[in-house]
PDB file of N, CA and C in Angstrom:
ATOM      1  N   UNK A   1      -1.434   5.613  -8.497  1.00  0.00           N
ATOM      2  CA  UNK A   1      -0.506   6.711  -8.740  1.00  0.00           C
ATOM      3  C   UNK A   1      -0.277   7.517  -7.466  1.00  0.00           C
ATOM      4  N   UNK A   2      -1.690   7.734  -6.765  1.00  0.00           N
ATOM      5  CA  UNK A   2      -0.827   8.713  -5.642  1.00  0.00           C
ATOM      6  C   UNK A   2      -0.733   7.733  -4.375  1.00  0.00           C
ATOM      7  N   UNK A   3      -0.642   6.890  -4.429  1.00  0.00           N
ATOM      8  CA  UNK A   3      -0.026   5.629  -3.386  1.00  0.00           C
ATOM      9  C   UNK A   3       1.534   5.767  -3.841  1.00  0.00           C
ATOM     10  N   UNK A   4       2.011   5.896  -5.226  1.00  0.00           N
ATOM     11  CA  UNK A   4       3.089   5.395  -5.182  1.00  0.00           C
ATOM     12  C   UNK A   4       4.256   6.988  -4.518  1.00  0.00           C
ATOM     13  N   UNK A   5       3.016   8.293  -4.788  1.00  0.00           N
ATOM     14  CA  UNK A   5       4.060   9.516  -4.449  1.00  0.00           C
ATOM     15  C   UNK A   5       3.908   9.337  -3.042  1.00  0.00           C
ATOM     16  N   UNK A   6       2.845   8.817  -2.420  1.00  0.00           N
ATOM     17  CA  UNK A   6       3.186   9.186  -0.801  1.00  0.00           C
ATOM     18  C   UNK A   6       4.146   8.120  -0.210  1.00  0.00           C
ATOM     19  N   UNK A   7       4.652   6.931  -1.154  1.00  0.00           N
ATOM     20  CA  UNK A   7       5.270   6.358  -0.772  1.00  0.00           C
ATOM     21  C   UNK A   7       7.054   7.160  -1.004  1.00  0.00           C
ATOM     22  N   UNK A   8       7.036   7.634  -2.356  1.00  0.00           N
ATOM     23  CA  UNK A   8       8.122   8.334  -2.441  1.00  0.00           C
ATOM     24  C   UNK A   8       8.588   9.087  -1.143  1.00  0.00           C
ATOM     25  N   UNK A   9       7.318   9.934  -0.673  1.00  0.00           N
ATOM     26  CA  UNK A   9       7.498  11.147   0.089  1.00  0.00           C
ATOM     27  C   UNK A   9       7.563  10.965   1.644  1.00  0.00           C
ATOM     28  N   UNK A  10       7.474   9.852   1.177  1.00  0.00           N
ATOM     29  CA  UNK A  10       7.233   8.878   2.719  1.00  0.00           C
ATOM     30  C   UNK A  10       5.968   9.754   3.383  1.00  0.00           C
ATOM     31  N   UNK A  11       4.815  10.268   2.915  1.00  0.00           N
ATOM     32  CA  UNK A  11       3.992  10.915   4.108  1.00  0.00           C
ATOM     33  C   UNK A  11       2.868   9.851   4.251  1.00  0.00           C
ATOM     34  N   UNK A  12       1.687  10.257   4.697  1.00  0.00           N
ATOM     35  CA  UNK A  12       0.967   9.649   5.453  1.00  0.00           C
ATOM     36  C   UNK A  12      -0.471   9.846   4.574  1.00  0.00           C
ATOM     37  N   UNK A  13      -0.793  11.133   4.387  1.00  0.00           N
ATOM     38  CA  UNK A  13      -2.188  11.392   3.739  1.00  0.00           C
ATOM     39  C   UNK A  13      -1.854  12.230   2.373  1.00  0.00           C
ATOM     40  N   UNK A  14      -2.812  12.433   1.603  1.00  0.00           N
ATOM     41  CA  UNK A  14      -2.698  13.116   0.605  1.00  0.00           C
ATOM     42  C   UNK A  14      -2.584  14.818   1.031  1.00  0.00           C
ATOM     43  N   UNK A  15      -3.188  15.070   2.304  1.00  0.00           N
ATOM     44  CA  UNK A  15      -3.179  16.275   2.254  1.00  0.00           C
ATOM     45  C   UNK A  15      -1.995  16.745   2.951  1.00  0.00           C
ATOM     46  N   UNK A  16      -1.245  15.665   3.479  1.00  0.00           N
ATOM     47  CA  UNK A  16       0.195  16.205   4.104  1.00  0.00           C
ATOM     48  C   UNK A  16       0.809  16.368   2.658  1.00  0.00           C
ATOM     49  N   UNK A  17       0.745  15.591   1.733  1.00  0.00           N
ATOM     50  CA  UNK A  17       1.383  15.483   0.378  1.00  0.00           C
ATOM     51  C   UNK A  17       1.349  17.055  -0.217  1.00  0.00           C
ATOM     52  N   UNK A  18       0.039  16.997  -0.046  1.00  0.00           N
ATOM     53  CA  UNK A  18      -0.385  18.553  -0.534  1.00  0.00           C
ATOM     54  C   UNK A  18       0.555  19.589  -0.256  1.00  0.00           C
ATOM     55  N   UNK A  19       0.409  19.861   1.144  1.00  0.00           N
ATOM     56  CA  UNK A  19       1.150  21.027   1.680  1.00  0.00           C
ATOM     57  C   UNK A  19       2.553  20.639   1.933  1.00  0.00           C
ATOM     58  N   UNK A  20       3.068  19.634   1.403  1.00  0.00           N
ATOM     59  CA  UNK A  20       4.812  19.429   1.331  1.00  0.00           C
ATOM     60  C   UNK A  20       4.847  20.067  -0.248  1.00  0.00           C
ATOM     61  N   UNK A  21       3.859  20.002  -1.165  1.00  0.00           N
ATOM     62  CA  UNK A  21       4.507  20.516  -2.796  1.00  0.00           C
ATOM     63  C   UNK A  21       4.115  22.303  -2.646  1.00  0.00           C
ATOM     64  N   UNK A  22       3.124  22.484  -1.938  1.00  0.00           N
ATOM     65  CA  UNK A  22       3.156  23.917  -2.052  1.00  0.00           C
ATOM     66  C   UNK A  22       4.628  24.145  -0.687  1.00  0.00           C
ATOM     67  N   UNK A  23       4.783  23.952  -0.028  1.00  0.00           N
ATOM     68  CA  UNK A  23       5.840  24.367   0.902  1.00  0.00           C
ATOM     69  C   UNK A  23       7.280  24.180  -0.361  1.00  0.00           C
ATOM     70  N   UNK A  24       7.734  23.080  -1.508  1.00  0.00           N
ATOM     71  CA  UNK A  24       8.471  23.533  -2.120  1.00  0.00           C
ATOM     72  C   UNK A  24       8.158  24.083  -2.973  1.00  0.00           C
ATOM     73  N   UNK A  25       7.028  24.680  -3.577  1.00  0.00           N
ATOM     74  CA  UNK A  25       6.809  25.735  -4.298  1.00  0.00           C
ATOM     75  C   UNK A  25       7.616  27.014  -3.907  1.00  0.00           C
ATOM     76  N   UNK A  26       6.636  27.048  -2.994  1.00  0.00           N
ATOM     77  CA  UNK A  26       6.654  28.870  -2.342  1.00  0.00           C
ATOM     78  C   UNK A  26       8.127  28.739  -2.053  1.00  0.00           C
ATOM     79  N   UNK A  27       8.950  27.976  -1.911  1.00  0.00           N
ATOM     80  CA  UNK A  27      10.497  27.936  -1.216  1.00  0.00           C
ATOM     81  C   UNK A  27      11.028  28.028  -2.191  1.00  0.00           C
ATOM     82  N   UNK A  28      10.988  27.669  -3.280  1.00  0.00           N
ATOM     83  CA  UNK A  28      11.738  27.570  -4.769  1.00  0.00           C
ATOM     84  C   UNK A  28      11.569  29.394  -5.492  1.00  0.00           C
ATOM     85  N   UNK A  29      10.107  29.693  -5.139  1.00  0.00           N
ATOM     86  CA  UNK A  29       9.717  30.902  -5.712  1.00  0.00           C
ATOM     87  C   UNK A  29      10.372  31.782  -5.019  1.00  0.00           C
ATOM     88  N   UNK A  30      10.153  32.141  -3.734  1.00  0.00           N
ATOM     89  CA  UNK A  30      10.550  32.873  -2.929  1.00  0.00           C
ATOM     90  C   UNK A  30      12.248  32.912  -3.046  1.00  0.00           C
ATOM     91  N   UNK A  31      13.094  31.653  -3.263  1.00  0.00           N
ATOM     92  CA  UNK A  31      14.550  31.824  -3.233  1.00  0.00           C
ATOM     93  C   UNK A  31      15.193  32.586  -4.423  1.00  0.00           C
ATOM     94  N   UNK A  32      14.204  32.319  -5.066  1.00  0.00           N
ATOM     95  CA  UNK A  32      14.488  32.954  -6.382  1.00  0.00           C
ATOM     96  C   UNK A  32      14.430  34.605  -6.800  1.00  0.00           C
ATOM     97  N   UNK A  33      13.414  34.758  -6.049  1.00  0.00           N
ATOM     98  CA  UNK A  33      12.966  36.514  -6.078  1.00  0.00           C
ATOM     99  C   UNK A  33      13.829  37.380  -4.824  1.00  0.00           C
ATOM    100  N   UNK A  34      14.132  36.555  -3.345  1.00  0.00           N
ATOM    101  CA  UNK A  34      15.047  37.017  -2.829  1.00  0.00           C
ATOM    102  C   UNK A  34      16.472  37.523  -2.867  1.00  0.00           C
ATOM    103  N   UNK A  35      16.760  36.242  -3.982  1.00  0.00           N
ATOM    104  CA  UNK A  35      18.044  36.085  -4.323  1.00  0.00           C
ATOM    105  C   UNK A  35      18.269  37.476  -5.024  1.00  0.00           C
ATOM    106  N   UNK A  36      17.892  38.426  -5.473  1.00  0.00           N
ATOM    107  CA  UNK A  36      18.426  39.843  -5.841  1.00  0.00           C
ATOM    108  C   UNK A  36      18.921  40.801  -5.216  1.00  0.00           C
ATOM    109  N   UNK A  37      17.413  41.075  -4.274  1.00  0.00           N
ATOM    110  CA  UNK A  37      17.559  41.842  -3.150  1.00  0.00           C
ATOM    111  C   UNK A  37      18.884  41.557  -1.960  1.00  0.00           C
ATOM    112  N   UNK A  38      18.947  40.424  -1.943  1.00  0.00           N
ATOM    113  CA  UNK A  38      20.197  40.023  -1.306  1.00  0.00           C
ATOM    114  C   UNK A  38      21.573  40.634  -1.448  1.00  0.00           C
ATOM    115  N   UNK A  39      21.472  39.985  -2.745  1.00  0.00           N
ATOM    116  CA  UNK A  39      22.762  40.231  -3.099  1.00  0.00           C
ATOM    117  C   UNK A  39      23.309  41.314  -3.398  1.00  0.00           C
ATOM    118  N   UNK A  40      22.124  42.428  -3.826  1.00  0.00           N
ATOM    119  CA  UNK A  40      22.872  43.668  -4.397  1.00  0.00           C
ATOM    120  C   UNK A  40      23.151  44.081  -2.448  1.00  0.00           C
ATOM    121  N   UNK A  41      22.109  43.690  -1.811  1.00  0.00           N
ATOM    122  CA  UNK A  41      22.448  44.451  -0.482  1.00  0.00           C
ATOM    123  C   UNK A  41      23.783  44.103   0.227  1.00  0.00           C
ATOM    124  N   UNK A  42      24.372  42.738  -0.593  1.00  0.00           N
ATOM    125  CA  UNK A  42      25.784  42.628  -0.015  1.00  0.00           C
ATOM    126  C   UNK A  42      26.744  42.945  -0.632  1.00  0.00           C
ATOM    127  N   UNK A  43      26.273  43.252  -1.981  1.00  0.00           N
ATOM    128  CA  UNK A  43      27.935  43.101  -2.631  1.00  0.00           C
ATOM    129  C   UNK A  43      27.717  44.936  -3.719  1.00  0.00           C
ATOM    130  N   UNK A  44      26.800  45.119  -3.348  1.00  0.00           N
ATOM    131  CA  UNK A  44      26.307  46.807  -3.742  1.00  0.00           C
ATOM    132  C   UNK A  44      25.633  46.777  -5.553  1.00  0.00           C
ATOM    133  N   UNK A  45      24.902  47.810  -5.433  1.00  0.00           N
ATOM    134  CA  UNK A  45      24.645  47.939  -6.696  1.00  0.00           C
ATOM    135  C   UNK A  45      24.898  47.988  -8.066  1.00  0.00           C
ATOM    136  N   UNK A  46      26.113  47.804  -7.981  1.00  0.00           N
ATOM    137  CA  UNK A  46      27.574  48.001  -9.012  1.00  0.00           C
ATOM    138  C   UNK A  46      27.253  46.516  -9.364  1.00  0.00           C
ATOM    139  N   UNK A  47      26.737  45.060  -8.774  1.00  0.00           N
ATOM    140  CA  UNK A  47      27.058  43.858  -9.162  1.00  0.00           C
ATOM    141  C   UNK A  47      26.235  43.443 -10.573  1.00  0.00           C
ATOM    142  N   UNK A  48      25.321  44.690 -10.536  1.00  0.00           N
ATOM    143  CA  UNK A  48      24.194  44.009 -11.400  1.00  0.00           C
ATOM    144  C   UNK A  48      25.092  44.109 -12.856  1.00  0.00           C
ATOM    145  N   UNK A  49      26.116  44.838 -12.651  1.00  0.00           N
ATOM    146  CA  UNK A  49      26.662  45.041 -14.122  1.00  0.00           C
ATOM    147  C   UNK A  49      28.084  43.871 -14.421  1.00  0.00           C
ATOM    148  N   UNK A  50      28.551  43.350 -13.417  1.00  0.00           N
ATOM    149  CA  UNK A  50      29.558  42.285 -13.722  1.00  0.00           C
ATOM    150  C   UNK A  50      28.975  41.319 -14.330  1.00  0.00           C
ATOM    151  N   UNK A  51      30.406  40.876 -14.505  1.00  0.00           N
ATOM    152  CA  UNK A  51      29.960  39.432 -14.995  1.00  0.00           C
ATOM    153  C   UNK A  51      30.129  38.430 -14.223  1.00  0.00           C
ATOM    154  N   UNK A  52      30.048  38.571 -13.251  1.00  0.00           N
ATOM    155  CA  UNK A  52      30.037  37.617 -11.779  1.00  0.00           C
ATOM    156  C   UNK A  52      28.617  36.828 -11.515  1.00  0.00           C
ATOM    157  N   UNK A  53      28.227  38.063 -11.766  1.00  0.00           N
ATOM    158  CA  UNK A  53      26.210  38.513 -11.118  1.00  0.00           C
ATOM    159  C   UNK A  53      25.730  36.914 -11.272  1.00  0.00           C
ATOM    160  N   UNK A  54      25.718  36.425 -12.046  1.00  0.00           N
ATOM    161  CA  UNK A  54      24.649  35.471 -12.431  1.00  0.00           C
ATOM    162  C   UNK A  54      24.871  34.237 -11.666  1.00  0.00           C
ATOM    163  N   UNK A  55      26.926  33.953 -11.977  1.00  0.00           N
ATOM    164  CA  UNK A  55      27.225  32.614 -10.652  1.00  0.00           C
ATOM    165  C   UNK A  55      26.767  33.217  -9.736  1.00  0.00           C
ATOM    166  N   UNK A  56      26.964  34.668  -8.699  1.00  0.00           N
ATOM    167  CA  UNK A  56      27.508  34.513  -7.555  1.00  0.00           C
ATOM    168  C   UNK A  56      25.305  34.925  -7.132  1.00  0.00           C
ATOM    169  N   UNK A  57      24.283  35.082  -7.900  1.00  0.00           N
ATOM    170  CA  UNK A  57      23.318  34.965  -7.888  1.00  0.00           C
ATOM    171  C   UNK A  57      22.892  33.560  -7.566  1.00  0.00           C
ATOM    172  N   UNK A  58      23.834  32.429  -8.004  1.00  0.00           N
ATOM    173  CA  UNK A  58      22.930  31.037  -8.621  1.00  0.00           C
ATOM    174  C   UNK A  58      23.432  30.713  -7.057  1.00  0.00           C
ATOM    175  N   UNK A  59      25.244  31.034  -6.552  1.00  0.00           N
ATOM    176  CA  UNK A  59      25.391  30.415  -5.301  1.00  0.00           C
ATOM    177  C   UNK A  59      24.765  30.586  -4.021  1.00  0.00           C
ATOM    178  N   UNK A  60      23.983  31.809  -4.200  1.00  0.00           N
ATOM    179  CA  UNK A  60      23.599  32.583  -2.722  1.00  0.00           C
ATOM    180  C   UNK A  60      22.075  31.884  -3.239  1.00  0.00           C
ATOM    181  N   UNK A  61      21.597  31.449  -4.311  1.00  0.00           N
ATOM    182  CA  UNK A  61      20.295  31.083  -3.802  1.00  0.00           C
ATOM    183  C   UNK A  61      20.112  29.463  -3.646  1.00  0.00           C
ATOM    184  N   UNK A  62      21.370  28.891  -3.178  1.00  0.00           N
ATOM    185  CA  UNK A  62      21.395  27.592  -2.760  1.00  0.00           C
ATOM    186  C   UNK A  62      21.575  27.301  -1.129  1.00  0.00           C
ATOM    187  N   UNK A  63      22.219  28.177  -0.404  1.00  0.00           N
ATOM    188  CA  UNK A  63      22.084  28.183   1.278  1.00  0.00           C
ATOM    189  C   UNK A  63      20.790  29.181   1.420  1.00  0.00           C
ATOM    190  N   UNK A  64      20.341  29.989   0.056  1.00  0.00           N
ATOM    191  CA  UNK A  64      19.139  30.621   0.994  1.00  0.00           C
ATOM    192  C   UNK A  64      17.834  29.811   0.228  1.00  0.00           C
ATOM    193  N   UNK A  65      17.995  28.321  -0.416  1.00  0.00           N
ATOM    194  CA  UNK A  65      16.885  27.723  -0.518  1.00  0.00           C
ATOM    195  C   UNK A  65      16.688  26.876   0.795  1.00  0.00           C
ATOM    196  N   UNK A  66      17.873  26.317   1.428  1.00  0.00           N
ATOM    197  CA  UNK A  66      17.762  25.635   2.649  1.00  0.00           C
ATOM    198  C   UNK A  66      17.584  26.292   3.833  1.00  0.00           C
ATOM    199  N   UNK A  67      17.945  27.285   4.233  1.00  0.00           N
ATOM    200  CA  UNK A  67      17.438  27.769   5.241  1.00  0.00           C
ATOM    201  C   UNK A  67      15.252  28.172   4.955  1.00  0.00           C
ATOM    202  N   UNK A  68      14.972  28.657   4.098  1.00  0.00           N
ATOM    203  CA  UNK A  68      13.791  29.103   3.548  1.00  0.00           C
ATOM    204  C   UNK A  68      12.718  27.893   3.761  1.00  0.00           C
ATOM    205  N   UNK A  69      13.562  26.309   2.935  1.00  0.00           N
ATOM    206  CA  UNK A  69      12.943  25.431   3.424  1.00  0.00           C
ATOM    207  C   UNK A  69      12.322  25.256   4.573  1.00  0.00           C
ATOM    208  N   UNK A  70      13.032  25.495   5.357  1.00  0.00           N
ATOM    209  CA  UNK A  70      12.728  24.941   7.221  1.00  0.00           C
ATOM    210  C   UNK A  70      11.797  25.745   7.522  1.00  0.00           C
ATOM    211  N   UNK A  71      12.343  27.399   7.470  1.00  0.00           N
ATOM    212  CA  UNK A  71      11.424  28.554   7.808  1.00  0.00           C
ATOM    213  C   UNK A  71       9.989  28.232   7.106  1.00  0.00           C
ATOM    214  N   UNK A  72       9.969  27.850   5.969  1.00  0.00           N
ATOM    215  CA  UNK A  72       8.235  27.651   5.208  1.00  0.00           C
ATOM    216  C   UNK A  72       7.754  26.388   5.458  1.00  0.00           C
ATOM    217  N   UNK A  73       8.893  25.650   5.431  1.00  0.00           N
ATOM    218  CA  UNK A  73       8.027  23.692   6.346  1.00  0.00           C
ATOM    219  C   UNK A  73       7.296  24.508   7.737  1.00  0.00           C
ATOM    220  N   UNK A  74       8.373  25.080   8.715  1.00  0.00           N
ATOM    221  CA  UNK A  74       7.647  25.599   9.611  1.00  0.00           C
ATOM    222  C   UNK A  74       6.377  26.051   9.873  1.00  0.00           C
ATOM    223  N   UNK A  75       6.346  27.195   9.426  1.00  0.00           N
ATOM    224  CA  UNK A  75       5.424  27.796   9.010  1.00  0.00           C
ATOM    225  C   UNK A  75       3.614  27.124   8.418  1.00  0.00           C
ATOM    226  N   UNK A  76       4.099  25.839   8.134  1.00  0.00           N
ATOM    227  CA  UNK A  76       2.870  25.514   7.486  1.00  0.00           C
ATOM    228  C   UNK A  76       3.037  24.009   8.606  1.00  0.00           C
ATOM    229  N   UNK A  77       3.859  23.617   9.368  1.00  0.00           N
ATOM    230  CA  UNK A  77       3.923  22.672  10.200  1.00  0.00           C
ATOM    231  C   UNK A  77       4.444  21.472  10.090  1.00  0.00           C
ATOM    232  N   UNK A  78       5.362  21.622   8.539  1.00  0.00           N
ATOM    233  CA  UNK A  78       5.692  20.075   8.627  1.00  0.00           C
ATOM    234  C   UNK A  78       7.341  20.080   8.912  1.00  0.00           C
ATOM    235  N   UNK A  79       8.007  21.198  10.427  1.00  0.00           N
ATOM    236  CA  UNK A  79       9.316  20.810  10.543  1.00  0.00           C
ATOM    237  C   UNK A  79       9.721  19.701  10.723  1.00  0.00           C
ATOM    238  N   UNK A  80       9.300  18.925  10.784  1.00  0.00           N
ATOM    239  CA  UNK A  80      10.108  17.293  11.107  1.00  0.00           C
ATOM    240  C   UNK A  80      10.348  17.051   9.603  1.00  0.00           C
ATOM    241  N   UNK A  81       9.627  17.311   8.984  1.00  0.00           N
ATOM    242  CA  UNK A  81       9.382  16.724   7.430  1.00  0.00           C
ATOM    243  C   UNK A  81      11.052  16.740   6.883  1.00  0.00           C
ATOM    244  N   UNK A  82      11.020  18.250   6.927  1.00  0.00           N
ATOM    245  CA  UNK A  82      11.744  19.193   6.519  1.00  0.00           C
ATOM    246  C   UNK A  82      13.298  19.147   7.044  1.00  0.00           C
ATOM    247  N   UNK A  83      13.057  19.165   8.281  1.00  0.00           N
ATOM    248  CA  UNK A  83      14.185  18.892   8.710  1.00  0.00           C
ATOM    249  C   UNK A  83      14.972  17.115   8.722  1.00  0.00           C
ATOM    250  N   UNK A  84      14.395  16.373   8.165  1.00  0.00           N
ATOM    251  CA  UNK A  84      14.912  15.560   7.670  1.00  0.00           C
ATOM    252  C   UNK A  84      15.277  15.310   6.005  1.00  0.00           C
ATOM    253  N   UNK A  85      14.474  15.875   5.478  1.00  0.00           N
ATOM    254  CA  UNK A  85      15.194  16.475   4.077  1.00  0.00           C
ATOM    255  C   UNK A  85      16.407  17.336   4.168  1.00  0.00           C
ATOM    256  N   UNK A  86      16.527  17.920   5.101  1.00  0.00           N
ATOM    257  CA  UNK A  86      17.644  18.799   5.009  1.00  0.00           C
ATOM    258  C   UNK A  86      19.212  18.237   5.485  1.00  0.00           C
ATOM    259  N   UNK A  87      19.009  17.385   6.643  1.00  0.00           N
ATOM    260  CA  UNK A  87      19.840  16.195   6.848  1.00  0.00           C
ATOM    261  C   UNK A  87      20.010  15.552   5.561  1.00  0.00           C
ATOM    262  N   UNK A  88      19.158  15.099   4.735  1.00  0.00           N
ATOM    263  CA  UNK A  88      19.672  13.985   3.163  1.00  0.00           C
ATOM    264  C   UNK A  88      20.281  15.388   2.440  1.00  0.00           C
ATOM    265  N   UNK A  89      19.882  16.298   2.576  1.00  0.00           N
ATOM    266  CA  UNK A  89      20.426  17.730   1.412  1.00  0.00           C
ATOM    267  C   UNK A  89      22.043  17.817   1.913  1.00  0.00           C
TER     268      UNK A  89
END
C-alpha cells in the first residue's frame, strides 16, 4: 500500500510522503481561513452581506491556494516538489 502512494506521488521515502500531505494540509487549511480576511479587505465589509460573498469567496481561494502551495512546499523544503505540481495545476 504505501509503495503504491509513493509511486503515485512520485517521491522517494515515506517521510518525504509525510511532509508533502501535511504541506497540503496546512495549504488547504490556511486557504480557507485566509480567504475572509482577504476579501473583506478588498472588496470592504459590506460583502459579507451580498449574495456574491460565497462565489467571489470560492474564486479568490483558488489563486490563493496556489500561490500558498509554493510558499508552504517552501517552507518545509520540498520547492521542486511543488513547483512541479503547479506546472500540472
Amino acid at each position: 500500500m504505501i509503495n503504491k502512494l509513493l509511486k503515485i506521488f512520485r517521491v522517494q521515502s515515506t517521510f518525504q510522503l509525510f511532509i508533502i500531505f501535511v504541506v497540503f494540509g496546512i495549504t488547504g487549511s490556511l486557504s480557507v481561513i485566509l480567504g475572509d480576511p482577504i476579501l473583506i479587505k478588498f472588496a470592504g465589509e459590506s460583502i459579507t452581506n451580498s449574495n456574491y460573498y460565497w462565489i467571489l469567496r470560492i474564486i479568490l481561494i483558488f489563486p490563493l491556494y496556489q500561490v500558498l502551495l509554493i510558499v508552504v512546499g517552501t517552507l518545509f523544503g520540498q520547492f521542486r516538489y511543488f513547483w512541479e505540481i503547479e506546472k500540472k495545476i
